[in-house]
Structures are given as C-alpha cells and as structure tokens.
Protein backbone atom coordinates (compact mmCIF):
# COMPACT_ATOMS: atom_id res chain seq x y z
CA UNK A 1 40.33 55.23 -30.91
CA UNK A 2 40.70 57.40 -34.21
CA UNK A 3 37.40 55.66 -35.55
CA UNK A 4 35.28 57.02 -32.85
CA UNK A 5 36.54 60.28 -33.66
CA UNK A 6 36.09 60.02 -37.37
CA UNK A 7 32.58 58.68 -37.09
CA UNK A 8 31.93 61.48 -35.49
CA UNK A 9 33.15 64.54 -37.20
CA UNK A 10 31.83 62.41 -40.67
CA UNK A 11 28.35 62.40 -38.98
CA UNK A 12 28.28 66.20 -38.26
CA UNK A 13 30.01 67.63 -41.47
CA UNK A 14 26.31 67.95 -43.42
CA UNK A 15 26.08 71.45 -41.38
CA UNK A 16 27.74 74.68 -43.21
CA UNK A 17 30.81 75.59 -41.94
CA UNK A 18 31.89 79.28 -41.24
CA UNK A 19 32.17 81.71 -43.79
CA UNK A 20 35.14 81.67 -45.99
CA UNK A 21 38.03 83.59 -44.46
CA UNK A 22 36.62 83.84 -41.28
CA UNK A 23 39.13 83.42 -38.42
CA UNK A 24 38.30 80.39 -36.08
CA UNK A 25 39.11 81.70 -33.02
CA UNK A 26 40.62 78.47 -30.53
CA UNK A 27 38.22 78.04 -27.92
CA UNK A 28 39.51 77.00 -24.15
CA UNK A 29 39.75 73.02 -24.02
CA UNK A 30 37.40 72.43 -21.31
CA UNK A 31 38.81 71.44 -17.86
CA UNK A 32 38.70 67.94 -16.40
CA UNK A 33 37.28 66.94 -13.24
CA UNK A 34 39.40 66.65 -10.43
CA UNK A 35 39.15 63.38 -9.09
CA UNK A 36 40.67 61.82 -5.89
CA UNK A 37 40.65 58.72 -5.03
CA UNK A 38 40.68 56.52 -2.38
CA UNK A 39 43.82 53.95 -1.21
CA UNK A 40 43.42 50.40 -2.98
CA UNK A 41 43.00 48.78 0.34
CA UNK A 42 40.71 50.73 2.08
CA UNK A 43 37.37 49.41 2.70
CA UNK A 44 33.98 51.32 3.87
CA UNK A 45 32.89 51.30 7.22
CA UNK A 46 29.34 49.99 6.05
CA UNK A 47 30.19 46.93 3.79
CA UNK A 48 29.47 46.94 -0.10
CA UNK A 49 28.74 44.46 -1.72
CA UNK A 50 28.75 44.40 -5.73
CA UNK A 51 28.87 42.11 -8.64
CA UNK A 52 31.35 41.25 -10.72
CA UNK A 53 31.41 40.45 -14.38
CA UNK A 54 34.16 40.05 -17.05
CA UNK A 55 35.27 42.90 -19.10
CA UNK A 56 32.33 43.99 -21.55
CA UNK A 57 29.66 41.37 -20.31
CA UNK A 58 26.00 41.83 -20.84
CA UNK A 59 22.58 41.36 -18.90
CA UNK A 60 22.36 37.89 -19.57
CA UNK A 61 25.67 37.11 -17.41
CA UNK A 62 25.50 36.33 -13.28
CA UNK A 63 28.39 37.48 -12.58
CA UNK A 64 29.95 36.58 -9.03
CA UNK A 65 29.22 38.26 -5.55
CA UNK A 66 31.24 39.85 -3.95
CA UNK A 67 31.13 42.25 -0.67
CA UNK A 68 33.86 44.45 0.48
CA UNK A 69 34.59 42.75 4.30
CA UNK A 70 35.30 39.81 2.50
CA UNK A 71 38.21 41.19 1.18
CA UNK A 72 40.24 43.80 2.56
CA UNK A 73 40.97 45.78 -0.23
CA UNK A 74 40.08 46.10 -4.08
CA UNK A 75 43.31 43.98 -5.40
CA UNK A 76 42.48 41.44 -2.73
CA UNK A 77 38.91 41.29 -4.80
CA UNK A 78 40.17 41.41 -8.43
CA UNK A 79 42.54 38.99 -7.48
CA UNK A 80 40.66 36.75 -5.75
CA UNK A 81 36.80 36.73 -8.59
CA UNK A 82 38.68 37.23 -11.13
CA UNK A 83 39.71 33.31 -11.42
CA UNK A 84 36.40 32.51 -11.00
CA UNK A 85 34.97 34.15 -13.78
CA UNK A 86 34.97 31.36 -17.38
CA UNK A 87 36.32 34.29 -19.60
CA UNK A 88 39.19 34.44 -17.32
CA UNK A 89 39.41 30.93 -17.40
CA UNK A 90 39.42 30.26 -21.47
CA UNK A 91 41.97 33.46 -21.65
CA UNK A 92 44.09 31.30 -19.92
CA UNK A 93 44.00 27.82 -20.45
CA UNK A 94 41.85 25.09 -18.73
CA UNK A 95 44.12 23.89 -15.61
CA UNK A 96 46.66 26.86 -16.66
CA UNK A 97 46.16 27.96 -12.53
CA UNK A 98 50.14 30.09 -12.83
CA UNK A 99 48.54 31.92 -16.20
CA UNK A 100 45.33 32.81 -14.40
CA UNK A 101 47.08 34.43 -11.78
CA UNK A 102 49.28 36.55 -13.72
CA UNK A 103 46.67 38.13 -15.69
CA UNK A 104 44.46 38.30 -12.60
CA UNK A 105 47.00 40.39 -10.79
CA UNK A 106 46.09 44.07 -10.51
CA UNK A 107 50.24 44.34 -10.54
CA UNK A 108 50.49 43.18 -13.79
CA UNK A 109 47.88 45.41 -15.08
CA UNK A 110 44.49 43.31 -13.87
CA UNK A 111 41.55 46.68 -13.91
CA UNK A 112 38.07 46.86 -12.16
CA UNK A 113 35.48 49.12 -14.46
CA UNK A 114 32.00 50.33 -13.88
CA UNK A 115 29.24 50.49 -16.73
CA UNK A 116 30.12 53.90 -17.37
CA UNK A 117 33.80 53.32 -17.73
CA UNK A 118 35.03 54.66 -14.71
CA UNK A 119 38.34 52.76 -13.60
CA UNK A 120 37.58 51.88 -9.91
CA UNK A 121 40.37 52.63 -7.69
CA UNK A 122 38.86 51.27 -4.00
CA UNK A 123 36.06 49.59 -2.35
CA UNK A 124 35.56 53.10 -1.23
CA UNK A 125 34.62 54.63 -4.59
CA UNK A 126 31.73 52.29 -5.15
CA UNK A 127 27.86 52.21 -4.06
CA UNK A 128 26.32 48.95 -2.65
CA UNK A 129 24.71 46.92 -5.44
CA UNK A 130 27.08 48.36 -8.33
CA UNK A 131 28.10 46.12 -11.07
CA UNK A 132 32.37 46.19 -11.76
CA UNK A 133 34.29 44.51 -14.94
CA UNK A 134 37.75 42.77 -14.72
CA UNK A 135 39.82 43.47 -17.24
CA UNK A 136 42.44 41.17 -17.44
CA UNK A 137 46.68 41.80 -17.86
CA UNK A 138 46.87 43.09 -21.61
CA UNK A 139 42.96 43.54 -22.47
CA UNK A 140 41.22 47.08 -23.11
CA UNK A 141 38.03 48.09 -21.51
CA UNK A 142 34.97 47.49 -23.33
CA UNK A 143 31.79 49.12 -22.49
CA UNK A 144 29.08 46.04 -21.53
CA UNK A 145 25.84 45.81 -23.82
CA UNK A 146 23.01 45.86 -22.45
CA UNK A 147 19.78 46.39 -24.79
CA UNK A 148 19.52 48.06 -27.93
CA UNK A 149 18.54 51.96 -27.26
CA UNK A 150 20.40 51.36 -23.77
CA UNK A 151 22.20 54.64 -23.27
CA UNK A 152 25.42 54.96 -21.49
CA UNK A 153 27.00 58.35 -20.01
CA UNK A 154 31.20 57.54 -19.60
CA UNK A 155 33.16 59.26 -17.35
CA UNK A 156 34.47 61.41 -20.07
CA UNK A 157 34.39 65.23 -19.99
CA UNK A 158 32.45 66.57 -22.70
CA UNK A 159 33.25 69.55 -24.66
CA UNK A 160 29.92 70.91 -24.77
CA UNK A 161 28.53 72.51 -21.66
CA UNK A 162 25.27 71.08 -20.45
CA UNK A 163 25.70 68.12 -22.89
CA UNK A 164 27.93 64.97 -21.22
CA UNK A 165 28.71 62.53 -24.03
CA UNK A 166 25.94 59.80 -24.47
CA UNK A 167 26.77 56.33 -26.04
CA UNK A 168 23.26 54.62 -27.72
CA UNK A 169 24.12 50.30 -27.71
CA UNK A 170 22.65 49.58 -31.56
CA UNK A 171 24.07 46.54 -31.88
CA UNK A 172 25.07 43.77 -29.94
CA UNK A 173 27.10 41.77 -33.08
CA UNK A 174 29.05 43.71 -34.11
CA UNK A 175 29.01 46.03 -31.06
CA UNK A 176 28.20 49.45 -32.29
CA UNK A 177 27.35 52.41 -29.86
CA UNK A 178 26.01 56.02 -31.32
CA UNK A 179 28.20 58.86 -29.91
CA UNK A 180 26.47 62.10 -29.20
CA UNK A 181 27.88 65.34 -27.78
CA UNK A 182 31.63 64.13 -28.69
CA UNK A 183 32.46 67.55 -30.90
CA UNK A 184 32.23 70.65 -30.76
CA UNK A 185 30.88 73.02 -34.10
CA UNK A 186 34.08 74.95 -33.35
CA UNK A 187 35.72 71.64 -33.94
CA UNK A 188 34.34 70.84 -36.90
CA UNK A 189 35.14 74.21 -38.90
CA UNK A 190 38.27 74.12 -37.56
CA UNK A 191 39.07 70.73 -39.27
CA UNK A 192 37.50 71.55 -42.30
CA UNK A 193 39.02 74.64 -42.93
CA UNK A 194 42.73 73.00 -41.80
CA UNK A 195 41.98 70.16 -44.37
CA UNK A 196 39.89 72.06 -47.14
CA UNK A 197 43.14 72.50 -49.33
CA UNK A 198 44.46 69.43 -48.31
CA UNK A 199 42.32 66.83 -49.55
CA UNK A 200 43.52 64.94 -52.41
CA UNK A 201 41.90 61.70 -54.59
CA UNK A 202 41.66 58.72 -52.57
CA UNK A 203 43.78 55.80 -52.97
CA UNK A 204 43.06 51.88 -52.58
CA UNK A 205 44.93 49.64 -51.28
CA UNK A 206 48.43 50.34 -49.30
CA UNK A 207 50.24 50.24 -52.63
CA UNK A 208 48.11 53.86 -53.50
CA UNK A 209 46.30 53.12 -56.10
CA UNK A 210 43.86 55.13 -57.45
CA UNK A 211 40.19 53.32 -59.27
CA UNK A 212 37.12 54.83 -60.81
CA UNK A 213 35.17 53.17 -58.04
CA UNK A 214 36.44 55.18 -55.33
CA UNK A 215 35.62 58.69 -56.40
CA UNK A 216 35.30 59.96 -52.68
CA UNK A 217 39.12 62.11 -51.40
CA UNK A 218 40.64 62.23 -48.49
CA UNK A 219 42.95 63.86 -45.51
CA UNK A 220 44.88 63.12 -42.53
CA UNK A 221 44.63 65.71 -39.95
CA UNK A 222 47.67 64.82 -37.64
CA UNK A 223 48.03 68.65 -36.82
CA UNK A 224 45.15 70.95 -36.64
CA UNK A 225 44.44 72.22 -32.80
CA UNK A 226 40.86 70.55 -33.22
CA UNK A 227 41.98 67.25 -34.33
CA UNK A 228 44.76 67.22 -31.38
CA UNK A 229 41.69 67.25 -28.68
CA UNK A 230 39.41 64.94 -30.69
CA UNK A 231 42.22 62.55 -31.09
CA UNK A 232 42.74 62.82 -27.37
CA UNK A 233 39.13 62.35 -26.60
CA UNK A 234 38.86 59.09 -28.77
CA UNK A 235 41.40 58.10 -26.01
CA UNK A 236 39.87 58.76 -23.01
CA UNK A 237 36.45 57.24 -24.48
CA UNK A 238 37.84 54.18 -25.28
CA UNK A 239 39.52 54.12 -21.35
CA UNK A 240 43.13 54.12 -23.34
CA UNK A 241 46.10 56.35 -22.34
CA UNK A 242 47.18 58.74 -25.16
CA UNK A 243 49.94 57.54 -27.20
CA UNK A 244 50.72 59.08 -29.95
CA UNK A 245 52.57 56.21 -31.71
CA UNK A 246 48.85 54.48 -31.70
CA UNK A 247 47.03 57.06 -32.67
CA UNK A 248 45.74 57.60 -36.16
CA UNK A 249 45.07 61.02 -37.77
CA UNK A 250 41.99 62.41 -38.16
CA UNK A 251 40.65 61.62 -41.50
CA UNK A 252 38.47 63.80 -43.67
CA UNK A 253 36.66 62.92 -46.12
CA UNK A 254 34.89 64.83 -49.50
C-alpha cells in the first residue's frame, strides 16, 4: 500500500514547494461518501444477471453466468461460481472439494468486487450485465487488466475536488497502473517541509550500509499529518483495511 503512495508523492516532488517558513496551514480531509447498502440476501425485483470472473482477471477470460433468481442472495452466488471458476480450483488442489469450499465461503472471508473496486454487498447493488471478481478466503483485491491506456476510476474518494483518482493499466507483466489525482499540493509541501531536516544518506542493505553507488538520501515519514492521510489512502486504493502494523512510512527521497 505504502508504494502507491510513494510513487506518487516521488512523481509530483519536481514542482517548488512553498516558500521557506511559510506556515502550511492543515486543510479539512475531505469527507467520504456515505454509502448504504443493501442485505446480502436480498435480490431485485427485475432479475440481474452478471458475470463472474476470478479476482484480477482480464478481457481474455469468460467468466461464468450468473443471474440473481438463480440464487437467492449474493453468498448463495459466491458460494455457489466460485468453485467453478479454475483459479479457484488450482488455489485449492485438484479433487481438494472441503478446501474449495472453505475459501469459497463469504464466512470465511470469500469477497465479490466490481472493476472499479467497489466491494459488492447484494444482488441489489449491481446493474444487469456488470462484471464481479471473487476473491477468495485470504487473497487481496486486485484491479483486472484490461488494455494498456485502459483507465479505471476506484471507488476511492479523492482529495482533489473535481478530480476522482484515475488508474492508467501500462502493463499487463508486471501489472503497473499510473495513479493520477492521489495527492494533494498541500500534501506534498507538507511532507517536504516535515522531512526537509530529516533526510539523512541512504543505506544498503538491512545491515545499513552506506556505498558510493547510492548517493541518493532518504526519510521515513511515519508522522507528518499529510503522510497519515496518504498512508490511509494507499489503503483504501488497494481495497485493504488500515492497519497500522502493515503499513510502511512514507519515504522521501533527495
């Protein structure tokens, strides 16, 4: 999660921050939608049918079927496609039918997804024809590529009014998206001024190190207001709950 947020403050550092000794004033973190949600098993009046692919699947996939008066509810669905998907299957074992259950079961932890990263909650919540994305017990979300120069606009709240966040697919192997609209200017001269005294040589290695060929130095912003929401943000891009045990600091580099 901390990597999205370093690639992005990195990318945007070129631009001059505020003068020196100028107070940075803490802007208002912006507020989050509210959302409400619909009961797991209720279904739509007017049956929905979507398709289902495994977590982070491209174009190229089928997927399987599926329309909500088949089911009776959205853990009725997960449970019952998500066998039938091979991704499932290989996670599992081949014949390994008590595996595939567990980590097909929305109570251990089983998800459904949209493109856009937006957990699905109910039957209710989606549009005929949309495409959903089992996650299985234990596995993160991961947005599905489509082409190079596809964009993608997650269900994140952006800090910049007007702007949502926008992920650009670049590459399919590795998977590499370009972030735009994840920070604010106000964020960035906030964590350069916190770390601008706090940078020191870089070191190689875990044993700390220092070598002439790495000349670049470095911080860890654990602390500053700004890094707290970027950090945060890096979360809710990547469809993980905050925890600050996984979360790396900020780092700044010179």
């Amino acid at each position: 999660a901390a990597a999205a947020a370093a690639a992005a403050v990195l990318a945007q550092t070129t631009r001059r921050a505020s003068p020196r000794g100028a107070p940075l004033a803490v802007p208002e973190a912006p507020e989050p939608r509210l959302v409400v949600h619909h009961e797991q098993d209720e279904v739509p009046d007017v049956p929905v049918c979507v398709r289902v692919f495994f977590n982070g699947a491209g174009h190229t996939t089928k997927g399987v079927p599926a329309c909500s008066d088949e089911w009776g509810g959205l853990d009725n669905l997960i449970r019952g496609v998500c066998p039938q998907l091979h991704d499932m299957q290989e996670i599992a074992g081949e014949g390994n039918n008590a595996t595939l259950a567990q980590i097909c079961d929305p109570g251990n932890g089983a998800r459904a997804y949209t493109a856009e990263g937006t957990r699905v909650f109910s039957l209710m919540d989606v549009p005929d024809g949309e495409r959903l994305y089992l996650t299985p017990q234990g596995v993160h979300f991961v947005y599905p590529f489509f082409d190079i120069g596809n964009e993608i606009f997650p269900d994140v709240t952006s800090p910049i009014p007007g702007k949502p966040i926008k992920l650009t697919q670049l590459s399919q192997s590795p998977r590499v998206f370009q972030i735009d609209n994840f920070i604010t200017d106000e964020e960035i001269d906030a964590i350069l001024e916190h770390n601008s005294n706090l940078v020191k040589r870089s070191e190689v290695g875990f044993s700390g190190w220092k070598d002439n060929t790495r000349t670049s130095s470095t911080s860890w912003d654990f602390n500053s207001w700004a890094a707290r929401r970027v950090r945060r943000r890096a979360f809710d891009l990547t469809n993980l709950d905050f925890d600050n045990e996984m979360a790396d600091a900020l780092q700044v580099l010179r």
